[in-house]
Protein backbone atom coordinates (compact mmCIF):
# COMPACT_ATOMS: atom_id res chain seq x y z
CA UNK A 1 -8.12 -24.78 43.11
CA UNK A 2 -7.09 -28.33 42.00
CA UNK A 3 -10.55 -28.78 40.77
CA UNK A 4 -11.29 -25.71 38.73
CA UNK A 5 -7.21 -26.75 37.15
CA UNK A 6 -8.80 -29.98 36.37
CA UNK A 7 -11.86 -28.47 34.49
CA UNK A 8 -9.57 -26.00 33.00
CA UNK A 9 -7.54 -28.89 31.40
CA UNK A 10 -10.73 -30.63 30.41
CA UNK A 11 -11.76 -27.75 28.40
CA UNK A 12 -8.63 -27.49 26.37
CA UNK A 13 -8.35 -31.37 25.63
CA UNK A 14 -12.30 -30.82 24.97
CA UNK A 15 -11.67 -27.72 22.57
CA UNK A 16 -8.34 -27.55 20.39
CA UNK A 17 -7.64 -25.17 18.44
CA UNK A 18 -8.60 -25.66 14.89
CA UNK A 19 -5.27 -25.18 13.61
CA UNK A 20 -2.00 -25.44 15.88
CA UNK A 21 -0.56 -22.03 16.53
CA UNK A 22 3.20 -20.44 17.12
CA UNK A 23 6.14 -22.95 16.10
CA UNK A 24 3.56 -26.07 15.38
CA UNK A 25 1.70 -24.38 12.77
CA UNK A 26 4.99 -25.11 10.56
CA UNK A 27 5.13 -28.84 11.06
CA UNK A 28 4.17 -30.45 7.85
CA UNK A 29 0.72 -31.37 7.23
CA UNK A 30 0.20 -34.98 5.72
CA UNK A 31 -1.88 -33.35 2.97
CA UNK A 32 0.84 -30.69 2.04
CA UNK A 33 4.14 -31.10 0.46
CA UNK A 34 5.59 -27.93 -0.50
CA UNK A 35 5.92 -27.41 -4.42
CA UNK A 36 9.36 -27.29 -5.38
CA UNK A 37 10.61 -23.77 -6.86
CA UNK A 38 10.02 -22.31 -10.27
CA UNK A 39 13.38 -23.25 -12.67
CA UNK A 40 15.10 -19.60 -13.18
CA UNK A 41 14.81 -20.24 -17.01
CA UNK A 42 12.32 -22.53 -18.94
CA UNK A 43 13.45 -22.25 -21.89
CA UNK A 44 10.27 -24.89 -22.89
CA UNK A 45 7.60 -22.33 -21.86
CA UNK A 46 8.26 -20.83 -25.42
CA UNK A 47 6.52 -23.56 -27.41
CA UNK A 48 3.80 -23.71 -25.06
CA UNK A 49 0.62 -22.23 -26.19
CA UNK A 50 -0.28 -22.14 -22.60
CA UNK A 51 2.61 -19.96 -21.48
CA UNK A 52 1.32 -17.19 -24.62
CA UNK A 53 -2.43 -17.82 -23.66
CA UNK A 54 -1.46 -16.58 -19.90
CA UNK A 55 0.47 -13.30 -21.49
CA UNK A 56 -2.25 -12.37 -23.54
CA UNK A 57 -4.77 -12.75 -20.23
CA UNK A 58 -2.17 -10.72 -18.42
CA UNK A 59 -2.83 -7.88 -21.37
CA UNK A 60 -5.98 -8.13 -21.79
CA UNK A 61 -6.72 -7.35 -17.88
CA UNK A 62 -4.88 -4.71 -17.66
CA UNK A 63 -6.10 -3.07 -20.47
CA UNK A 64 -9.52 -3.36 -19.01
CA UNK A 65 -7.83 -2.47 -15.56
CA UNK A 66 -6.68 1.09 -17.07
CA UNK A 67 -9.61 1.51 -18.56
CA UNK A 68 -11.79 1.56 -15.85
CA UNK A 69 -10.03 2.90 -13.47
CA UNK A 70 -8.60 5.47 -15.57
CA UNK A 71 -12.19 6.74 -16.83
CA UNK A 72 -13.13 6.41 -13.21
CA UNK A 73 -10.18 8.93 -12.27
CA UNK A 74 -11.43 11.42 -15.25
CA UNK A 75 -14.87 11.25 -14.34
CA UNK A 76 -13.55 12.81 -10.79
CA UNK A 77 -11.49 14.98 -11.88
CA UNK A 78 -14.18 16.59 -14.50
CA UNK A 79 -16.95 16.79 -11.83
CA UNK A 80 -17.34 20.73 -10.70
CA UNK A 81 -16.94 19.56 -6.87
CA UNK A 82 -15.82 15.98 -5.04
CA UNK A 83 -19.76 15.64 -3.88
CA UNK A 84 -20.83 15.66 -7.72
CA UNK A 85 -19.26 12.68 -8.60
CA UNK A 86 -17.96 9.38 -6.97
CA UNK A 87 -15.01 11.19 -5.13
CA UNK A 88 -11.56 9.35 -3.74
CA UNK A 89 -13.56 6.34 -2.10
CA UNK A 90 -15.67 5.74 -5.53
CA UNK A 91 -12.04 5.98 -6.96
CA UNK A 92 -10.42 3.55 -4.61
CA UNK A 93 -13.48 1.43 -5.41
CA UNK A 94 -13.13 1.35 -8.66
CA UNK A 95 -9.51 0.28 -8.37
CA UNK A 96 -9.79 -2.63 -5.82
CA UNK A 97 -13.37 -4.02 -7.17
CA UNK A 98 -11.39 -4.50 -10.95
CA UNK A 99 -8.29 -6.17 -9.16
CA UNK A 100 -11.01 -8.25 -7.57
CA UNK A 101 -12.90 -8.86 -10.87
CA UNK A 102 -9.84 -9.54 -13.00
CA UNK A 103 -8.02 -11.98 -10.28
CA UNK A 104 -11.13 -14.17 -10.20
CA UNK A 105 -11.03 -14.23 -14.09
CA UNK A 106 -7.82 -14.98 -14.56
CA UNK A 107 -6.07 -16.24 -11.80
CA UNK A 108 -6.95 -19.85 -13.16
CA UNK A 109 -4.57 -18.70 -16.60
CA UNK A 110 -2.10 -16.79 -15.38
CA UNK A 111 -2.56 -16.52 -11.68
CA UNK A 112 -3.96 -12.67 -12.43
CA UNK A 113 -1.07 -10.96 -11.71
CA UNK A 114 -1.99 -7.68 -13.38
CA UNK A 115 0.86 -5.63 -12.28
CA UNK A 116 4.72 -5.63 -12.81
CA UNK A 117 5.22 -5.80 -8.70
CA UNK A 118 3.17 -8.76 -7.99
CA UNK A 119 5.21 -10.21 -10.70
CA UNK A 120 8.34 -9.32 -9.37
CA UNK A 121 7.52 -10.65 -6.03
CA UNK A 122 6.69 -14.14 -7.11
CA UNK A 123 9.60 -14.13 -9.23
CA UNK A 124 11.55 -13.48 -6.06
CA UNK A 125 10.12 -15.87 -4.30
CA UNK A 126 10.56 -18.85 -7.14
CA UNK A 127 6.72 -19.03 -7.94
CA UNK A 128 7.57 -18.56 -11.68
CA UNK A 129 10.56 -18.63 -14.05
CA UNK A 130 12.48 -15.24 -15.32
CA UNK A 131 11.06 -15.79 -18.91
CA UNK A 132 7.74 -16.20 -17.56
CA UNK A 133 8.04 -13.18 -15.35
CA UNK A 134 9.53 -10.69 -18.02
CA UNK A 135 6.85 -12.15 -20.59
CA UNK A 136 4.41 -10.85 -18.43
CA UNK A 137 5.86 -7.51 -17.62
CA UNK A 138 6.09 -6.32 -21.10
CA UNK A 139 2.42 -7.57 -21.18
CA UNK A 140 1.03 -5.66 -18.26
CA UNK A 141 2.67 -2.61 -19.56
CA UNK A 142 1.45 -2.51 -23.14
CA UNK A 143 -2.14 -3.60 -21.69
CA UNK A 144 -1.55 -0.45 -19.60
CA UNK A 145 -0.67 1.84 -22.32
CA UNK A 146 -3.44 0.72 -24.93
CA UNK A 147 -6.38 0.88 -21.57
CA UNK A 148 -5.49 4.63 -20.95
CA UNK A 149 -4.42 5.15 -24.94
CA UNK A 150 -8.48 3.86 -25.66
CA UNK A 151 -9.64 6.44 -22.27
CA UNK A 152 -7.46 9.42 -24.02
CA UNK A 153 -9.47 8.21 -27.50
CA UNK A 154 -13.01 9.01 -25.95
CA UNK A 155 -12.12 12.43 -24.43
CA UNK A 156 -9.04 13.73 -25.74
CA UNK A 157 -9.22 17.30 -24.54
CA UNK A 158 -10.61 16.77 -20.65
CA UNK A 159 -8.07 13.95 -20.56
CA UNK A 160 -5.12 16.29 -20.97
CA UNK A 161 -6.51 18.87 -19.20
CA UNK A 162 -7.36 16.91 -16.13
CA UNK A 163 -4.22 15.06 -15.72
CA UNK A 164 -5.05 11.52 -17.84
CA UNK A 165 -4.63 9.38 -14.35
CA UNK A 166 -1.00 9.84 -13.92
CA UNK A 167 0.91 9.37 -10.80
CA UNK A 168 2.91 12.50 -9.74
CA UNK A 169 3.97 13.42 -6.20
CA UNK A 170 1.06 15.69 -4.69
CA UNK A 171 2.12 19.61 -3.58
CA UNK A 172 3.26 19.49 -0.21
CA UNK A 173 5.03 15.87 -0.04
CA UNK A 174 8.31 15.04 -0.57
CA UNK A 175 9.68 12.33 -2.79
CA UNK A 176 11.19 10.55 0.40
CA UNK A 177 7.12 10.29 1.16
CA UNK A 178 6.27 9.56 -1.95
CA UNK A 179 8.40 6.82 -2.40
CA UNK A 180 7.69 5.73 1.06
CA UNK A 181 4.17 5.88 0.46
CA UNK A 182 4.62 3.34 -2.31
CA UNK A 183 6.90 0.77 -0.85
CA UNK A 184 4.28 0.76 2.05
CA UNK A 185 1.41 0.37 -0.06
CA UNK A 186 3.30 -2.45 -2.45
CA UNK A 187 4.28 -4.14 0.46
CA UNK A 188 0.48 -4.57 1.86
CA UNK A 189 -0.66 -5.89 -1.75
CA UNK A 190 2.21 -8.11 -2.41
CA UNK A 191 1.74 -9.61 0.98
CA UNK A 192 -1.82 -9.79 0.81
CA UNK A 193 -1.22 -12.00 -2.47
CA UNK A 194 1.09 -14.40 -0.88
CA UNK A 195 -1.19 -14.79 1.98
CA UNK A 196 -4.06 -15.41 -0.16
CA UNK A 197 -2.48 -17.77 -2.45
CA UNK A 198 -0.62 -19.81 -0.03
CA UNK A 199 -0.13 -23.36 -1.10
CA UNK A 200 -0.38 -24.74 2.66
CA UNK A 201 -3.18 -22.68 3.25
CA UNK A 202 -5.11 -23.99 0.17
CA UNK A 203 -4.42 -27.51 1.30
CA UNK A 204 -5.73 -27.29 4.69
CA UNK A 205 -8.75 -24.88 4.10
CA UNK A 206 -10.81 -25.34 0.50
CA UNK A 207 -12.32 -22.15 0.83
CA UNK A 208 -9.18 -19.58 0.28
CA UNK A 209 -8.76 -20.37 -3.32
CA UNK A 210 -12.11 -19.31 -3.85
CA UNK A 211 -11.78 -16.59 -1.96
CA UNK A 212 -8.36 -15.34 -2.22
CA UNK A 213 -9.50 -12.05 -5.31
CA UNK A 214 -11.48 -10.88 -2.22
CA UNK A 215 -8.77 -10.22 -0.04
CA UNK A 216 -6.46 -8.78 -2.73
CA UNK A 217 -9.29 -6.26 -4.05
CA UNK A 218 -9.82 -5.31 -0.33
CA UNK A 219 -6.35 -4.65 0.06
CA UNK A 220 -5.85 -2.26 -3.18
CA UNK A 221 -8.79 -0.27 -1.96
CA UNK A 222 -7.50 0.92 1.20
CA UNK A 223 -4.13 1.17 0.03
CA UNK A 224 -5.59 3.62 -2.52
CA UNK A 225 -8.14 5.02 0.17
CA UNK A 226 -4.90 6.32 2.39
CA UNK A 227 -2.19 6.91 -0.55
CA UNK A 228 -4.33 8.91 -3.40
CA UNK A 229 -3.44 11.73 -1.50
CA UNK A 230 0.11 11.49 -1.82
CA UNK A 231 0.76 9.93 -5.06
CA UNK A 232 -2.35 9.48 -6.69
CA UNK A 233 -1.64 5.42 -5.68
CA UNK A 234 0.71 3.71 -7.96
CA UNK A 235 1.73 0.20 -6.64
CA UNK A 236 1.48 -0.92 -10.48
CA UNK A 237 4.47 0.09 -12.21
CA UNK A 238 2.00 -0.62 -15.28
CA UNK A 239 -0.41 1.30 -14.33
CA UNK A 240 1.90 4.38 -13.82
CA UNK A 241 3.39 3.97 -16.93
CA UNK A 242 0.67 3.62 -19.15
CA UNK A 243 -1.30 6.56 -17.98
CA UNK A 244 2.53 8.50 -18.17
CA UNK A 245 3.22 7.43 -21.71
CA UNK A 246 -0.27 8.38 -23.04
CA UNK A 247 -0.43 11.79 -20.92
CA UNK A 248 3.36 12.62 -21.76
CA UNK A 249 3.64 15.61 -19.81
CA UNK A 250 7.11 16.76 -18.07
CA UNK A 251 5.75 16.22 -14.36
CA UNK A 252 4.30 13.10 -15.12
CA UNK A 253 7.78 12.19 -16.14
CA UNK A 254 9.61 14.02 -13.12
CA UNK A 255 8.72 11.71 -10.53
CA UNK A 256 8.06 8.33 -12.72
CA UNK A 257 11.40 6.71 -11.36
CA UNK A 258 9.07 6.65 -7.39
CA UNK A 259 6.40 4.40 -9.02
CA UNK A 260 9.25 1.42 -10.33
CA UNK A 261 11.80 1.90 -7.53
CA UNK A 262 9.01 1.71 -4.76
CA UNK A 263 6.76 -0.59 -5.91
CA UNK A 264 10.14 -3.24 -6.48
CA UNK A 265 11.54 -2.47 -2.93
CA UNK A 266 8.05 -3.30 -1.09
CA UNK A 267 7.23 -5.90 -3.46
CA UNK A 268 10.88 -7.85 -2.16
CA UNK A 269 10.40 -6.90 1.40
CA UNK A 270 6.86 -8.70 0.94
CA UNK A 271 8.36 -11.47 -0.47
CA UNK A 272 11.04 -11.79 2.19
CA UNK A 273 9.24 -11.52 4.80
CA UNK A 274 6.85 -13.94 3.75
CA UNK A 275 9.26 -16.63 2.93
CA UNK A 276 11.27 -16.19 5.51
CA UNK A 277 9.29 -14.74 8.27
CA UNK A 278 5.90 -16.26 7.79
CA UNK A 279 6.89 -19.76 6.18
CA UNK A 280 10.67 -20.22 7.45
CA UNK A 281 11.16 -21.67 3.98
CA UNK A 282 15.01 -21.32 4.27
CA UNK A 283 14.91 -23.04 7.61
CA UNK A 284 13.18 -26.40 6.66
CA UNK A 285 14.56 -29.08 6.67
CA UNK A 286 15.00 -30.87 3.14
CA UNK A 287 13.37 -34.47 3.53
């Protein structure tokens, strides 16, 4: 027994781990220091033509975002039978491959945010400043509203008919699941994105820069593959408004408040848990 002990002790000294594990994998790194946190207001970021370059990315992608996905949505919903056209997976397809697309673009501009609850999250977590943060809000949303406003252009009549993309509360849910469904959903995205974009993880392995749309696309897709259901999948408070404000019918108004409140809440439960849970942030010593 003392011999097969001794190999077994050989082994591990012979093969690590690649990375230490449990309470050692938050020891500091010698080639990470961790960035300190966003000021609350930059009040300089207004005379920066790179701070209005990043806003106008942040439009432009979601315009194309609605517009995709939206046409994608209509396309469905004209087909005489689910087998005719691309169906709910072609759907969620269409919704994680353009967050996948659009992140890659312009992630390197304006860290391809693309949606009001990512925002919010970083914000939380002091990636970016409140003027940055409420800059790009109002830019998501009016990239929202002019993707599905261009969508409604094309096909006016089969757009109102077939709902023009808007989230509402499917027959046979409740708004508790609803809004449940959302936070849920939010909460994998959101948390996907810090994961993917984590600064000690970019230090230590080259490749998840490069990588980290992949991840984030993925993760929109199933969300949307088990929530289209329920909601229609909102988890872009952008998203759900533009196709509301262009459709402008009562029920797309009647349950509007679910896709804000529970894309926030999951959004700040991601970001919690991350910085807390995950990364101990609050717990490390200042040096």
């Amino acid at each position: 027994m003392e011999g097969k002990e001794e190999d077994v002790n050989v082994g591990a000294n012979k093969f690590p781990e690649r990375q230490p594990i449990g309470t050692a994998a938050q020891t500091d790194s010698k080639d990470y220091k961790e960035p300190p946190p966003a000021p609350f207001f930059e009040p300089g970021e207004l005379k920066s033509w790179s701070f209005y370059r990043a806003g106008i990315a942040e439009f432009i992608a979601t315009f194309l975002f609605l517009y995709i996905t939206v046409l994608t949505v209509m396309g469905v919903k004209r087909a005489p039978n689910m087998c005719a056209s691309v169906g709910i997976q072609g759907i969620a397809w269409a919704f994680g491959g353009m967050i996948f697309a659009l992140v890659y673009c312009t992630a390197g501009i304006s860290g391809g945010h693309i949606n009001p609850a990512v925002t919010f999250g970083l914000f939380l977590a002091r990636k970016l400043s409140l003027t940055r943060a409420l800059f790009y809000i109002v830019m998501q949303c009016l990239g929202a509203i002019c993707g599905a406003g261009v969508v409604k252009g094309f096909q006016t009549g089969p757009y109102q008919a077939n709902g023009g993309g808007a989230n509402v509360v499917a027959h046979g849910y409740t708004k508790g699941s609803g809004l449940g469904a959302e936070i849920i959903g939010t909460f994998v995205l959101v948390y996907t994105v810090f994961s993917a974009t984590d600064a000690k993880r970019s230090a230590r392995d080259s490749h998840v820069p490069i990588l980290a749309p992949l991840p984030i696309g993925f993760a929109v897709f199933l969300v949307h593959l088990a929530t289209i259901p329920i909601t229609g999948t909102g988890i872009n408070p952008a998203r759900s408004l533009g196709a509301a404000i262009i459709y402008n019918k009562s029920h797309a108004w009647d349950d509007h408040w679910i896709f804000w409140l529970g894309p926030f809440i999951g959004a700040a439960l991601a970001a919690l848990y991350h910085q807390i849970v995950i990364r101990a942030i609050p717990f490390k010593s200042k040096t």
